[in-house]
Protein backbone atom coordinates (compact mmCIF):
# COMPACT_ATOMS: atom_id res chain seq x y z
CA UNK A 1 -11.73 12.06 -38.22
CA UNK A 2 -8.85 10.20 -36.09
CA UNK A 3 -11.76 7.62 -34.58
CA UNK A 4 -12.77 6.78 -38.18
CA UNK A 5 -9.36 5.19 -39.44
CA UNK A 6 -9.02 3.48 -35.57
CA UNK A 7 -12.55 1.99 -36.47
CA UNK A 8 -11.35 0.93 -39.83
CA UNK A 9 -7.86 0.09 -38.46
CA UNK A 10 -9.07 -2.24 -35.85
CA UNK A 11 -11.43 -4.06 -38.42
CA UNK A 12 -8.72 -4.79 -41.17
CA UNK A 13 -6.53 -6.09 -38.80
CA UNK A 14 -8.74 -9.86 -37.68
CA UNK A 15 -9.67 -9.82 -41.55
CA UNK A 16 -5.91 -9.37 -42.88
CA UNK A 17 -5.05 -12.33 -40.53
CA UNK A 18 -7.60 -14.13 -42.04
CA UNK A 19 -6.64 -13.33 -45.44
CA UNK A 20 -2.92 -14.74 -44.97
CA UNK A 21 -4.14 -17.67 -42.75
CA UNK A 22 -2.51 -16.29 -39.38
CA UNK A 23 -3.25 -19.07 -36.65
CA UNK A 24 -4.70 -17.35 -33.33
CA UNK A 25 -2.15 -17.68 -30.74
CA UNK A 26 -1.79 -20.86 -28.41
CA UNK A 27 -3.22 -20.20 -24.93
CA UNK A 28 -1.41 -20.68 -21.66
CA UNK A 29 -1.83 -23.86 -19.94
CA UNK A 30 -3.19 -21.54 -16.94
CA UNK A 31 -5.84 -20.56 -19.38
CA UNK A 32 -6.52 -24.37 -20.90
CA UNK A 33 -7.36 -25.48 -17.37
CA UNK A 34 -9.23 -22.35 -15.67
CA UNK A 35 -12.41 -24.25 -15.52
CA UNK A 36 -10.85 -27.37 -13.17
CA UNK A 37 -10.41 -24.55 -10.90
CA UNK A 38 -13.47 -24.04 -10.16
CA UNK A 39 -17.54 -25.49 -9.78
CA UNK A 40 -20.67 -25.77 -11.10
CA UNK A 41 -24.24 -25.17 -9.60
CA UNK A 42 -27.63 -25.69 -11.17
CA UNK A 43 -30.08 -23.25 -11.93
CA UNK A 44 -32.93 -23.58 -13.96
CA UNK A 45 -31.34 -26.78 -15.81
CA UNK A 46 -27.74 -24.52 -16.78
CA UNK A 47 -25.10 -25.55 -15.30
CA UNK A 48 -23.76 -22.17 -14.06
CA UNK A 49 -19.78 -22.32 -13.56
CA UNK A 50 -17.90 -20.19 -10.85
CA UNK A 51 -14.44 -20.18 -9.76
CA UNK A 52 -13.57 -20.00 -5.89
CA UNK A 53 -11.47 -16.64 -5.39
CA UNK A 54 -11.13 -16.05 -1.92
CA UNK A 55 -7.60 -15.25 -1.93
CA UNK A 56 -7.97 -12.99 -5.43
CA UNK A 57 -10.80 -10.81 -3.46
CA UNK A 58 -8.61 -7.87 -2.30
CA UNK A 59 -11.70 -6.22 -0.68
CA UNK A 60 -12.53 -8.62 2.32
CA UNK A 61 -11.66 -6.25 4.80
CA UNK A 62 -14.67 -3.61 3.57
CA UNK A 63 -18.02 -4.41 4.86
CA UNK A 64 -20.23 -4.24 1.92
CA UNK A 65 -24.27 -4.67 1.89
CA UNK A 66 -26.59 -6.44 -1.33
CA UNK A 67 -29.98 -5.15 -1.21
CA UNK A 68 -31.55 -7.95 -3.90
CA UNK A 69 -34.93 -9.08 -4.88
CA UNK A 70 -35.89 -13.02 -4.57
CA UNK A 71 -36.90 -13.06 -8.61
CA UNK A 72 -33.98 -11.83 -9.55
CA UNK A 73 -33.30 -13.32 -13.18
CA UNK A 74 -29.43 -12.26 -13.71
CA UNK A 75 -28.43 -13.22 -10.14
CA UNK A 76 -30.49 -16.31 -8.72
CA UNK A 77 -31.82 -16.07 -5.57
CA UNK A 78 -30.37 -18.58 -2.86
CA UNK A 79 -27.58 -19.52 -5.11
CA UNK A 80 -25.80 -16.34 -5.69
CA UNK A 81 -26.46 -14.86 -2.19
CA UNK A 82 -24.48 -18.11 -0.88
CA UNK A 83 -21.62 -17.20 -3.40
CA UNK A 84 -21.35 -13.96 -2.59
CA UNK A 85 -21.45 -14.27 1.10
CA UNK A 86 -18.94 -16.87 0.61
CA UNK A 87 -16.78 -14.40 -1.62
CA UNK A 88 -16.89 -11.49 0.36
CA UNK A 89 -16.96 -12.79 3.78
CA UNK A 90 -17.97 -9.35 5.87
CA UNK A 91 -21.18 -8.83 3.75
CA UNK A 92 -24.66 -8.82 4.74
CA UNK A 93 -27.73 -9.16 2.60
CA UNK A 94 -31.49 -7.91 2.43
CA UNK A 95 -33.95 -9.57 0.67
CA UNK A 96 -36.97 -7.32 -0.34
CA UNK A 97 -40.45 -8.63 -0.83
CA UNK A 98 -41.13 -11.51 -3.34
CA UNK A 99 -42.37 -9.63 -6.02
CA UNK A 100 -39.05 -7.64 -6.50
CA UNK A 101 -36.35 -8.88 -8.80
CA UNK A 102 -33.34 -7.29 -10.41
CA UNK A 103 -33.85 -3.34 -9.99
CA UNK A 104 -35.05 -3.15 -5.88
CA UNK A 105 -34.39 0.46 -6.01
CA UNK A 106 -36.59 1.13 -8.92
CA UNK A 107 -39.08 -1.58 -8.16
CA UNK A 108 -39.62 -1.09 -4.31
CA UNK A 109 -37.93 2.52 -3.18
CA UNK A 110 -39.63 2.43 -0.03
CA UNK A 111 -37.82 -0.86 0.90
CA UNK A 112 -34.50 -0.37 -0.71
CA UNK A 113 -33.87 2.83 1.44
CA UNK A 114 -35.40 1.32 4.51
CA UNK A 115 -32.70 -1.96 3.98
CA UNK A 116 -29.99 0.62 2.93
CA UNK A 117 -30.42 2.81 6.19
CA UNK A 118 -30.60 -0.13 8.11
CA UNK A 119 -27.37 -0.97 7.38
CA UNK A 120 -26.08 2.80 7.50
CA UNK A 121 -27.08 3.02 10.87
CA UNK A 122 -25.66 -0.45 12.12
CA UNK A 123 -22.62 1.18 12.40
């Protein structure tokens, strides 16, 4: 009964600011220029924005291995493994056969565990 007023609770709130013409608050300078902090590449005519964060990665010291598919939709191919290599600097990559994209594991089993025990046993 408790998550039914929080539901209502939380909903009345934005439309009771409304209601007595609350302005939103100001943002931070940081947050009015976060994207001249950063780059663009092109993929499929979007220009696809990312932000350089070596020195916010706290994980560079784990070795860490992306098993990916070259028709990946959500993460394109050369462009994001250039990123991420780039972001977390001890990483290697696999790329499986070109008819897997964003699911390897489901798509191509076989492959996935024959990339993932590659790496397993490089070490």
């Amino acid at each position: 009964m408790r998550e039914w007023w929080l539901l209502v609770g939380l909903l009345c709130i934005p439309l009771l600011a409304v209601y007595l013409h609350i302005p939103p608050p100001q943002l931070s300078p940081a947050l009015l220029t976060w994207r001249s902090a950063g780059a663009f590449f092109t993929f499929r005519s979007n220009n696809i924005f990312y932000r350089d964060m070596e020195t916010l990665w706290p994980w560079n010291c784990a070795t860490v291995h992306m098993i990916c598919g070259p028709l990946d939709p959500v993460n394109p191919h050369p462009q994001f493994i250039f990123l991420y290599q780039k972001l977390v600097q001890r990483s290697t990559v696999s790329v499986l056969d070109e008819h897997i994209s964003h699911y390897p594991q489901l798509e191509d089993p076989a492959g996935f565990l024959t990339a993932y025990f590659s790496f397993i046993n490089a070490f």
